[in-house]
N, C-alpha and C. Protein backbone atom coordinates (compact mmCIF):
# COMPACT_ATOMS: atom_id res chain seq x y z
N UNK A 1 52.79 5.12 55.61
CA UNK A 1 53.48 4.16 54.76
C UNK A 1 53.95 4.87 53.50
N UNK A 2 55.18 4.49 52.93
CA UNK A 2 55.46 4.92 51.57
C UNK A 2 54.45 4.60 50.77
N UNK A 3 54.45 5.97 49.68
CA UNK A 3 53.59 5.76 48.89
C UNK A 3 53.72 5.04 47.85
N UNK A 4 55.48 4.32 47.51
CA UNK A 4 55.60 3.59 46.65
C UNK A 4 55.42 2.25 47.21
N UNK A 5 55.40 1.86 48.08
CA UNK A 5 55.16 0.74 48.71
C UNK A 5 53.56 0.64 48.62
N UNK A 6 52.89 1.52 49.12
CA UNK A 6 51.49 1.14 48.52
C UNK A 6 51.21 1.49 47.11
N UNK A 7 51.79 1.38 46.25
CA UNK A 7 51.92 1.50 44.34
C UNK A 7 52.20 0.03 44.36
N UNK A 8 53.33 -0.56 44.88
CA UNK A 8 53.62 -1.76 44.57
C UNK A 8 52.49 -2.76 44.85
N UNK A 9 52.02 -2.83 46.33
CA UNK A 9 51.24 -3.95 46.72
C UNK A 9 49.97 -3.46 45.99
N UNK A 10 49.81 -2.43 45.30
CA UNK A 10 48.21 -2.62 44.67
C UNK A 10 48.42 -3.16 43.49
N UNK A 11 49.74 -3.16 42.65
CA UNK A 11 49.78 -3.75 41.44
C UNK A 11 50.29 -5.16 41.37
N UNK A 12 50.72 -5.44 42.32
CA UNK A 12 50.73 -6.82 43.24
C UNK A 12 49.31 -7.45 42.97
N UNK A 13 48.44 -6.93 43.61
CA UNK A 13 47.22 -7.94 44.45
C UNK A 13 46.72 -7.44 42.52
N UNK A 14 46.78 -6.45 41.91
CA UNK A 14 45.68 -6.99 40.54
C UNK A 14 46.82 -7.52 40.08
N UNK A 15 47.64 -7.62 39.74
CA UNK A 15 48.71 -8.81 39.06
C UNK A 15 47.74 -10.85 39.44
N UNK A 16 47.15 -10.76 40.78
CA UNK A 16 47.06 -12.13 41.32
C UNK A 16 45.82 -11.97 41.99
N UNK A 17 44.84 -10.90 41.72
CA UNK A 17 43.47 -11.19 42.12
C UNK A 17 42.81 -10.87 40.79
N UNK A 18 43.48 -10.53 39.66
CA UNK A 18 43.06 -10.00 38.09
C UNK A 18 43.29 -11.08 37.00
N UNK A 19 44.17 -11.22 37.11
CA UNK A 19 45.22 -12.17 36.12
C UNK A 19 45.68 -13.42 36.14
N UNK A 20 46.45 -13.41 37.64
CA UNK A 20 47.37 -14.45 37.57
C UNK A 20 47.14 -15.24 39.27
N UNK A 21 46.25 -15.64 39.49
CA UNK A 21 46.02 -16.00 40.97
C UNK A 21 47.08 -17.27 40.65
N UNK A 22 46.99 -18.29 40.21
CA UNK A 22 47.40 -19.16 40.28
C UNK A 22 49.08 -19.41 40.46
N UNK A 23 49.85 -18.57 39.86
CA UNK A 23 51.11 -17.88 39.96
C UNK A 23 51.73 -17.97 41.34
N UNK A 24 50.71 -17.41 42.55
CA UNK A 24 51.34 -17.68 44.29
C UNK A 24 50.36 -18.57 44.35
N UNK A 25 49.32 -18.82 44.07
CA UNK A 25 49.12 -20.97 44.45
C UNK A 25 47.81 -20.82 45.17
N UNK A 26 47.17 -19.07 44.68
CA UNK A 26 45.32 -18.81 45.09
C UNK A 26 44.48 -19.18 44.54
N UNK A 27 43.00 -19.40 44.61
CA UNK A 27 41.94 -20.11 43.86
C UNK A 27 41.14 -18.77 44.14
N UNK A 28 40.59 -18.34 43.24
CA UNK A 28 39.67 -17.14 43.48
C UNK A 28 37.77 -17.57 43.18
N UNK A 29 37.01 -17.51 44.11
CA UNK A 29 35.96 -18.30 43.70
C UNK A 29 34.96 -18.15 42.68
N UNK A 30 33.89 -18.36 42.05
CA UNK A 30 33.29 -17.96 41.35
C UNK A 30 32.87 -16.58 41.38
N UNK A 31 33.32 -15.85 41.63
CA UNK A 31 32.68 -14.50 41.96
C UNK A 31 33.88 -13.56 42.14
N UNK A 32 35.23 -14.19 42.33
CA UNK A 32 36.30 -13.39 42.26
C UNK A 32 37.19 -13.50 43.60
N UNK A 33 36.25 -13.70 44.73
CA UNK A 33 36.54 -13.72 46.07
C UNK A 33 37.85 -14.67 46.42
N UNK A 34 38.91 -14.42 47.28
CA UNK A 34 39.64 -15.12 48.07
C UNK A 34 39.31 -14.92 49.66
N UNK A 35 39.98 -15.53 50.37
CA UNK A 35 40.08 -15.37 51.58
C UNK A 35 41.36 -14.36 51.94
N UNK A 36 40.87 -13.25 52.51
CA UNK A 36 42.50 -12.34 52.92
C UNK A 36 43.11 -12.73 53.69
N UNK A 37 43.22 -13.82 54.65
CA UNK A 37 44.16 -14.67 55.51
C UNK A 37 44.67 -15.88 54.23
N UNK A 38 44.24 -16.33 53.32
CA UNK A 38 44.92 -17.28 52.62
C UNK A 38 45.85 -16.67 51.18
N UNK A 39 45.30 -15.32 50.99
CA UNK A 39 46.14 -14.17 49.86
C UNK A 39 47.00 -13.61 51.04
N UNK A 40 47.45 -13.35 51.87
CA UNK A 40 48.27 -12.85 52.76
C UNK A 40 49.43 -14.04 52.78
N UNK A 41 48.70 -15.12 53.27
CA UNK A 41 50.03 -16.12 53.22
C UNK A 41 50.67 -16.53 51.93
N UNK A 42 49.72 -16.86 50.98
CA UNK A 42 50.15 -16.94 49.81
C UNK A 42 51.42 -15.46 49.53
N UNK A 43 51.03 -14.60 49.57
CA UNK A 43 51.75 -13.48 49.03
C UNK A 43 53.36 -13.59 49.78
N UNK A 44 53.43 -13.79 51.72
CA UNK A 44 54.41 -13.93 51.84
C UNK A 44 55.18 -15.70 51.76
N UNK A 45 54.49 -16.33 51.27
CA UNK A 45 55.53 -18.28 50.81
C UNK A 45 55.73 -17.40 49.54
N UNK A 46 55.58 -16.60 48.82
CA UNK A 46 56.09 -16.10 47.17
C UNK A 46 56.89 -14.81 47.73
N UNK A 47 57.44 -14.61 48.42
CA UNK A 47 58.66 -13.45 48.64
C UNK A 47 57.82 -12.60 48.76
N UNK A 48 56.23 -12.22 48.87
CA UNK A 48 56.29 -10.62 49.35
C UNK A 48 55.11 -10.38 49.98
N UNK A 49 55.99 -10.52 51.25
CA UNK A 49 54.79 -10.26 52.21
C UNK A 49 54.28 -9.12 52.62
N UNK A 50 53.07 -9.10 53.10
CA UNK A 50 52.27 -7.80 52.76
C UNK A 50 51.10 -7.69 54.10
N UNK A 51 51.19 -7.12 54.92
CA UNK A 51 51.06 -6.77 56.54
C UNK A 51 49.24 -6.80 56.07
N UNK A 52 48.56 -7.14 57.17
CA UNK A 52 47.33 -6.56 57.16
C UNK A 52 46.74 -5.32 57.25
N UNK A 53 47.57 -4.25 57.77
CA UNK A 53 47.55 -3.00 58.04
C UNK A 53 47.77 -2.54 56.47
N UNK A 54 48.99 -2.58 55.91
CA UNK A 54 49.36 -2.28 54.40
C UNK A 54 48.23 -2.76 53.49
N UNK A 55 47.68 -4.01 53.71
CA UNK A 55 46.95 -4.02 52.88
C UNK A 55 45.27 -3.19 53.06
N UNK A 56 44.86 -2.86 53.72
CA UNK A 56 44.14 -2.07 54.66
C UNK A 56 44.37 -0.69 53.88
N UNK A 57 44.69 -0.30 54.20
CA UNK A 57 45.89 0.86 53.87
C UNK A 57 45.59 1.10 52.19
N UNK A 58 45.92 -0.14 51.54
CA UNK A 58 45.95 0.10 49.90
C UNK A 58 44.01 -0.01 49.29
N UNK A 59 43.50 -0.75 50.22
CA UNK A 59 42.07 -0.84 49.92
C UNK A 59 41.61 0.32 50.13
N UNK A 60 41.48 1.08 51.06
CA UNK A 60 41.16 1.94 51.78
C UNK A 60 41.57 3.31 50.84
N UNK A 61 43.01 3.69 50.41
CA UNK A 61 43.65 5.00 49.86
C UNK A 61 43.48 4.62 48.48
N UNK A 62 43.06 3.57 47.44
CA UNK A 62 43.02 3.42 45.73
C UNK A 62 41.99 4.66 45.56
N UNK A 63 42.33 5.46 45.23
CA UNK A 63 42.01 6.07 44.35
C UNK A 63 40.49 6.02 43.30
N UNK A 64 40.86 4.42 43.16
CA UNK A 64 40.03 3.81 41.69
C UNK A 64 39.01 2.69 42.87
N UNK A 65 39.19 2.77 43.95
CA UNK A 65 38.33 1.66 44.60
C UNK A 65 38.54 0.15 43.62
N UNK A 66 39.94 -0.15 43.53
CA UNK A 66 40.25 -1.24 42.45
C UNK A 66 39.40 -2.89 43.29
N UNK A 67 39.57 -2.44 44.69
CA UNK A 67 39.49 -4.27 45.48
C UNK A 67 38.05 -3.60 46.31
N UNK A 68 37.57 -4.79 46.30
CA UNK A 68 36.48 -4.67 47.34
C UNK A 68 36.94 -5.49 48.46
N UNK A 69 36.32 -5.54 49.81
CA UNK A 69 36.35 -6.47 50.69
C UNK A 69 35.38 -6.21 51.97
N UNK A 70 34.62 -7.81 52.20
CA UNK A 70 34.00 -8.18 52.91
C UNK A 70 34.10 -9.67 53.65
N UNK A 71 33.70 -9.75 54.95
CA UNK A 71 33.60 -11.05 55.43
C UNK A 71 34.70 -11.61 55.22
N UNK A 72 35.66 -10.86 55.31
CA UNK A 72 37.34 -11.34 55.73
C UNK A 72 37.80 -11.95 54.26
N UNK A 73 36.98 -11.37 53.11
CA UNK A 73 37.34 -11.48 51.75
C UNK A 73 37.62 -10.74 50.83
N UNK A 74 37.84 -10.74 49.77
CA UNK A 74 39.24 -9.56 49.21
C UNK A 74 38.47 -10.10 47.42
N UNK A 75 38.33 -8.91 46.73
CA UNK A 75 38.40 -9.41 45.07
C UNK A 75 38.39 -8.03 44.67
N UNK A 76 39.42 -8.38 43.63
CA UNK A 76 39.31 -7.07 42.40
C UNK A 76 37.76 -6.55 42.05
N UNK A 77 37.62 -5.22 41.94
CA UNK A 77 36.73 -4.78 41.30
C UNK A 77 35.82 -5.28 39.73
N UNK A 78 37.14 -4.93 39.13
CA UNK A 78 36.52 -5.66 37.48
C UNK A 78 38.17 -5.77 37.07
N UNK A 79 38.32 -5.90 35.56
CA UNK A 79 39.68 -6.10 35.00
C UNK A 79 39.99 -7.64 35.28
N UNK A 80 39.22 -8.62 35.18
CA UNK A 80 39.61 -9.68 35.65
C UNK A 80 40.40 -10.04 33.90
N UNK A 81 40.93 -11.01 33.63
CA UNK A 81 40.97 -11.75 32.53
C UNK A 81 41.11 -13.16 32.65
N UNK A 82 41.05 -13.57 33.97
CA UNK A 82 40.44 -15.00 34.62
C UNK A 82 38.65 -14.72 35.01
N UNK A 83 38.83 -15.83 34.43
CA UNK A 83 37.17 -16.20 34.55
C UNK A 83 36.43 -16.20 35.68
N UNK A 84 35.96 -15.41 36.19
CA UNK A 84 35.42 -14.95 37.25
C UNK A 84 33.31 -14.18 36.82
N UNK A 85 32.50 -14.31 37.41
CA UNK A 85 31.09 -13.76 37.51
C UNK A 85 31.20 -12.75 38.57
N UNK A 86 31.22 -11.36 38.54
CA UNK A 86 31.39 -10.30 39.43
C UNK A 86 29.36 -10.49 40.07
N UNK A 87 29.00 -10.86 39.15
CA UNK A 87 27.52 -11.06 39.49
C UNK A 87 26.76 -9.63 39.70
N UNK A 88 27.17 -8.59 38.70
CA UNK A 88 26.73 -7.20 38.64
C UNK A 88 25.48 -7.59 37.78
N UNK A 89 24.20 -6.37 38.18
CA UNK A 89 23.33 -6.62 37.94
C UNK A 89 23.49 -5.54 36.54
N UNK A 90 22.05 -5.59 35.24
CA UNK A 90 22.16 -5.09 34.07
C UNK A 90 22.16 -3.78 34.62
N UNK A 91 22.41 -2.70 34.65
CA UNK A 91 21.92 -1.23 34.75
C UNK A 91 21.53 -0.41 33.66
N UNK A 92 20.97 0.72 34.18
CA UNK A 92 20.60 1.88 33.22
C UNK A 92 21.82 2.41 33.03
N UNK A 93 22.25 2.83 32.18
CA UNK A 93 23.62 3.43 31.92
C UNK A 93 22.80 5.28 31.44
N UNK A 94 23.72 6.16 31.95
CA UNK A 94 23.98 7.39 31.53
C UNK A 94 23.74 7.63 29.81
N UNK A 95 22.99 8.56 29.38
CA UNK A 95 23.10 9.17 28.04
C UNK A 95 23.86 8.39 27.28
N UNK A 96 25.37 9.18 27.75
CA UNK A 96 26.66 8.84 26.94
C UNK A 96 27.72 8.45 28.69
N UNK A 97 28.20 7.74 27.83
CA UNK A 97 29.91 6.97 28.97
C UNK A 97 30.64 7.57 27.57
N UNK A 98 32.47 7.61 28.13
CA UNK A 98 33.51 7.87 27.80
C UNK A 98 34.52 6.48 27.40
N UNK A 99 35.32 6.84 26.88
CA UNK A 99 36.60 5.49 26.82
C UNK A 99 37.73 6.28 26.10
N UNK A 100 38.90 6.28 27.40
CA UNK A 100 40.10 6.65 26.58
C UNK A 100 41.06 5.96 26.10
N UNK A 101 41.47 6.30 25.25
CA UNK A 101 42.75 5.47 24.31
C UNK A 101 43.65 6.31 24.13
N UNK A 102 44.21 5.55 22.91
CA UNK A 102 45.13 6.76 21.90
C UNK A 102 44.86 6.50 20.87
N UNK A 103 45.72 7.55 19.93
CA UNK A 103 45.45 8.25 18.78
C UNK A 103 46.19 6.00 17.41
N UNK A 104 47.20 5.29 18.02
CA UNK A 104 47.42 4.48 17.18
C UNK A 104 46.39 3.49 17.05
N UNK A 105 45.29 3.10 18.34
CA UNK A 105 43.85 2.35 18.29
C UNK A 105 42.94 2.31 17.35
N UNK A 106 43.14 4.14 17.01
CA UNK A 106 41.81 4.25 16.03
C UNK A 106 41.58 3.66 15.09
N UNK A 107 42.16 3.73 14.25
CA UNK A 107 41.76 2.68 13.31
C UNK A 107 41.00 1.50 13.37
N UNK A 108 41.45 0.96 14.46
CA UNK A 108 40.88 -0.40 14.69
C UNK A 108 39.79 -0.45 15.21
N UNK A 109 39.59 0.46 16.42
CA UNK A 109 37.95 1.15 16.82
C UNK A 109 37.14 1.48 15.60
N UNK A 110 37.34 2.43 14.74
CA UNK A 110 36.42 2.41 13.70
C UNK A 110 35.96 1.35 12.95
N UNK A 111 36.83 0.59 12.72
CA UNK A 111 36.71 -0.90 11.81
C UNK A 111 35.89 -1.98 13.22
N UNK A 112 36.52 -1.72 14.31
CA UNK A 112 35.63 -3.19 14.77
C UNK A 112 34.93 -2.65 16.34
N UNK A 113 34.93 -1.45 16.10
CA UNK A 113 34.05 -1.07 17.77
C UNK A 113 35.14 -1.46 19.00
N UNK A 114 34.89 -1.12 20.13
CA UNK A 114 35.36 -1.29 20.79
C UNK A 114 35.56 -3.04 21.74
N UNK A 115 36.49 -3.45 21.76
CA UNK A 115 36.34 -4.83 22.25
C UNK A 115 36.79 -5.31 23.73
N UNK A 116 36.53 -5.99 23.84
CA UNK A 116 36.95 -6.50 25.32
C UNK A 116 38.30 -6.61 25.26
N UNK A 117 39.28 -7.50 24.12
CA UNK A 117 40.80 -7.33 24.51
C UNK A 117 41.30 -8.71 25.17
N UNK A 118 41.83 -8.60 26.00
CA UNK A 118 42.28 -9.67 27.18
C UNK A 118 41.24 -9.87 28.39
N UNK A 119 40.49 -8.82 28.35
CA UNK A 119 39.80 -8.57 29.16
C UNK A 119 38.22 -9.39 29.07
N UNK A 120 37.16 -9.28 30.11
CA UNK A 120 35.92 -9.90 29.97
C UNK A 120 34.50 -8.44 29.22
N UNK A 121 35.50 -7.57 29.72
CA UNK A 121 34.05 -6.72 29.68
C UNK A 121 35.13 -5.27 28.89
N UNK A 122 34.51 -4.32 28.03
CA UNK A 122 34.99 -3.00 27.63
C UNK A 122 34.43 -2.35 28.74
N UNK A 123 35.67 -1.45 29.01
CA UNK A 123 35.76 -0.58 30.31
C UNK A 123 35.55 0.70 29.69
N UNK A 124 34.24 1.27 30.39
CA UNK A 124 33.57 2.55 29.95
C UNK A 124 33.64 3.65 31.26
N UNK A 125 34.16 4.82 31.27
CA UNK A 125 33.74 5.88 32.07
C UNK A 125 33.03 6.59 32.32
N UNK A 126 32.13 7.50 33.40
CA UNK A 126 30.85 8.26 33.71
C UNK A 126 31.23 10.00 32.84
N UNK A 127 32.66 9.71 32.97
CA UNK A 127 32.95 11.03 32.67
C UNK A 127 34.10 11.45 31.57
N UNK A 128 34.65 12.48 30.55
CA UNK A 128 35.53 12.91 30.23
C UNK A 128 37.24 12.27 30.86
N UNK A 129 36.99 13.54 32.04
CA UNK A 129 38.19 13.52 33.06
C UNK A 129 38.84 12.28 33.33
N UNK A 130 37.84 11.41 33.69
CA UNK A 130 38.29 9.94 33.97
C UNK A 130 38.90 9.18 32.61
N UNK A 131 38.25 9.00 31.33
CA UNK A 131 38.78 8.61 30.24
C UNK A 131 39.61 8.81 29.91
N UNK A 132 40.22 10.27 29.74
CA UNK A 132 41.13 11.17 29.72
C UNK A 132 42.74 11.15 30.41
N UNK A 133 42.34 10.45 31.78
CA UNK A 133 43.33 9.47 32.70
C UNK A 133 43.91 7.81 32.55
N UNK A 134 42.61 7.65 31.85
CA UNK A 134 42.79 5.96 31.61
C UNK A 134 43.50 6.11 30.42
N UNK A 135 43.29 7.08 29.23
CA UNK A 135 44.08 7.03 28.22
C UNK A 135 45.27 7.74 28.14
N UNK A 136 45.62 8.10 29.04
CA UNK A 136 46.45 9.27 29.18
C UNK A 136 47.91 7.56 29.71
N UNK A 137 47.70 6.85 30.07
CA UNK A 137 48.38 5.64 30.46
C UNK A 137 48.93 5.35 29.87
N UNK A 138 48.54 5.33 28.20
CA UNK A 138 49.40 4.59 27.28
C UNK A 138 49.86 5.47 26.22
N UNK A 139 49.88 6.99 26.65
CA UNK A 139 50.36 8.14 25.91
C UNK A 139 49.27 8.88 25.90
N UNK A 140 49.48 9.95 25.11
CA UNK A 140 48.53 10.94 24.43
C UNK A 140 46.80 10.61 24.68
N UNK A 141 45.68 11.09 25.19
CA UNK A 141 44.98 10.48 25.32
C UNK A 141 43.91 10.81 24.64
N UNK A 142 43.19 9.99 23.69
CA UNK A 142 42.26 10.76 22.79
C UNK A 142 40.85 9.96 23.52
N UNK A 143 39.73 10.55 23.99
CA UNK A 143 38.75 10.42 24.30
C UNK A 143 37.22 10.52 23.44
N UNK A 144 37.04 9.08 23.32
CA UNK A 144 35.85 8.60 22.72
C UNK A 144 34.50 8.62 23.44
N UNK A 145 33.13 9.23 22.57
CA UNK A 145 31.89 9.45 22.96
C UNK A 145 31.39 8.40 23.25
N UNK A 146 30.41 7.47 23.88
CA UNK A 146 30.10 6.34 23.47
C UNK A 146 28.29 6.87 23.78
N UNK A 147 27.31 6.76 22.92
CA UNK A 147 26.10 6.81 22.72
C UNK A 147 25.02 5.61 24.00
N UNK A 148 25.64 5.28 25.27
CA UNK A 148 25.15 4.23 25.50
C UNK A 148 23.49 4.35 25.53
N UNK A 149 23.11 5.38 25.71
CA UNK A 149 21.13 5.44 25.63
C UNK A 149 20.89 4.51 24.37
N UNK A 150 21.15 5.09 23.30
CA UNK A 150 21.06 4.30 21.81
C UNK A 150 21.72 2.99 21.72
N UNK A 151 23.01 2.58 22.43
CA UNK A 151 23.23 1.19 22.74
C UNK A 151 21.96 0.22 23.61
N UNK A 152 22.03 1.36 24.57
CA UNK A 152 20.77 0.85 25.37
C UNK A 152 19.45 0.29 24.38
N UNK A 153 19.05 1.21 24.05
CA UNK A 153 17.91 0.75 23.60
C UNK A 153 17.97 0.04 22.29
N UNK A 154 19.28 -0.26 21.84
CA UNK A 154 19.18 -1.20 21.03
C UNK A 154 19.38 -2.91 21.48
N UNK A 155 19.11 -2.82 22.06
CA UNK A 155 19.43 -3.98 23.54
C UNK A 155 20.81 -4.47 24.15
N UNK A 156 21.66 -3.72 23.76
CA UNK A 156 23.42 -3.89 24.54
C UNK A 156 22.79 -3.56 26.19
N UNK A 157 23.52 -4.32 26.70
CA UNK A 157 23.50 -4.56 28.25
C UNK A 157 24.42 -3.44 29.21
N UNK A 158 24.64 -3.07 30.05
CA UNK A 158 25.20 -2.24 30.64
C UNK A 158 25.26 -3.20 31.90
N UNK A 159 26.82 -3.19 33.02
CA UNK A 159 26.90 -3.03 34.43
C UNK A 159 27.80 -1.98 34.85
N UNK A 160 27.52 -1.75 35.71
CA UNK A 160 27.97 -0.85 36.68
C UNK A 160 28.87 -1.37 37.85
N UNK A 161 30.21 -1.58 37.90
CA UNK A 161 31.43 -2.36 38.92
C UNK A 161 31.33 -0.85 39.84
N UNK A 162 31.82 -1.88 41.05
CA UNK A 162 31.83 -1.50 42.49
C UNK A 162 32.62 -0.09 42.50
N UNK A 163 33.01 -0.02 42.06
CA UNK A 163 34.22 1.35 41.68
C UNK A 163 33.39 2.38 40.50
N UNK A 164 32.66 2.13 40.48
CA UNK A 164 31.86 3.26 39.25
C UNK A 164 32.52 3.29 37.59
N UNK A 165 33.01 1.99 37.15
CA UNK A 165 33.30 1.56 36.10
C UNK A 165 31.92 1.03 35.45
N UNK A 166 31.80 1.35 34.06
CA UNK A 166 30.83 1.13 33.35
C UNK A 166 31.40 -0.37 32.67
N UNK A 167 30.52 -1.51 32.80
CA UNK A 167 31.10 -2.45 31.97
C UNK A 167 30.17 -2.89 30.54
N UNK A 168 30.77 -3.29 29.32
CA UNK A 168 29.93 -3.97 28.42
C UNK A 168 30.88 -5.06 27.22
N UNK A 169 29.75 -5.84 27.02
CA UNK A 169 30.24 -6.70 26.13
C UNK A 169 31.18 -6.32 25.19
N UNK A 170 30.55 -5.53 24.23
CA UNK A 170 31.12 -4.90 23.19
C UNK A 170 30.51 -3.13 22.39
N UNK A 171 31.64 -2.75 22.13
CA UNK A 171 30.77 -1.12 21.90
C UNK A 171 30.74 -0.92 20.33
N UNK A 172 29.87 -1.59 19.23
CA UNK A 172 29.69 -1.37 17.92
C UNK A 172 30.52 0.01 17.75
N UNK A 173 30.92 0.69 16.33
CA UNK A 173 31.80 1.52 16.26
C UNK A 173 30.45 2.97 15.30
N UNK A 174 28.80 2.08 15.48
CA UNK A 174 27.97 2.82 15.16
C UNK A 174 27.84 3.81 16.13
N UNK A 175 28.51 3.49 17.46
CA UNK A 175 27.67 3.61 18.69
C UNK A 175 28.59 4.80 19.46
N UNK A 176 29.86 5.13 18.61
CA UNK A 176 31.04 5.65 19.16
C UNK A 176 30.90 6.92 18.17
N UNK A 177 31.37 8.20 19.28
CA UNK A 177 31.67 9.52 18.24
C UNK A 177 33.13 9.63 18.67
N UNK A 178 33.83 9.38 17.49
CA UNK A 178 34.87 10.09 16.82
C UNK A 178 35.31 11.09 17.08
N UNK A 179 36.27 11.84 17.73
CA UNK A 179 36.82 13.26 17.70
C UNK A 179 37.23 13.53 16.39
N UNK A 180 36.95 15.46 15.89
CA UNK A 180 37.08 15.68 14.66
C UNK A 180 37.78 14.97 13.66
């Protein structure tokens, strides 16, 4: 399959398993879940239909492991900004996690820590490399330390999404090292 064709239908399905279910006329359940026979039809009554194989295909080759699926059901990983319970349990988080941005954020990171956004949870990385990519998205990418042991044990919560995304409430800006 083209590889832009599977670019499209993955930014498709988080466009309407992330954001905007309601848009093609899906109900995503408490937990995030649809049915992939009722997001299939939905997708083609809204102009874009999208094969079971293709979608197969885009679960299977992401890169980011963005969708999970089981029991003939389909949900985004994390990134929701519809109200959804992924129902991830607290974890031990790593030393330190990562978070990339850019260089016009900072400011606002120093003044108010890192925040959720539009989003439910601040999206933390295991590694450099990965941050480095996520920030590299919206330009230039400057990559932030985040102390989570010392978050940890100051009682901030940690999960861990299906895709090896670090999730948390909020990242105090005590808790963050600064590049020089």
């Amino acid at each position: 399959m083209d590889d832009r064709r599977l670019v499209k239908i993955s930014k498709y399905l988080a466009k309407h398993l992330r954001h905007q279910p309601e848009r093609i006329g899906i109900t995503l359940d408490e937990r995030g879940w649809v049915e992939i026979d009722v997001l299939l039809s939905a997708a083609a009554a809204h102009g874009f239909p999208i094969s079971r194989d293709e979608l197969e295909q885009v679960v299977a080759a992401n890169d980011k492991r963005r969708y999970a699926v089981g029991d003939g059901m389909i949900r985004a990983s994390q990134g929701h900004s519809v109200a959804v319970d992924l129902d991830l349990p607290v974890t031990e988080p790593p030393a330190f996690l990562y978070h990339g941005t850019v260089a016009r954020n900072l400011a606002a990171i120093r003044a108010e820590g890192l925040r959720p956004m539009s989003r439910h949870h601040v999206h933390l990385s295991p590694d450099r490399e990965t941050a480095a990519r996520v920030g590299g998205r919206r330009g230039r990418p400057v990559v932030l330390a985040v102390d989570a042991g010392a978050m940890r044990a100051a009682g901030h919560e940690f999960r861990l999404s299906a895709n090896g995304v670090w999730l948390s409430d909020h990242v105090p800006p005590s808790f963050i090292r600064f590049p020089g």
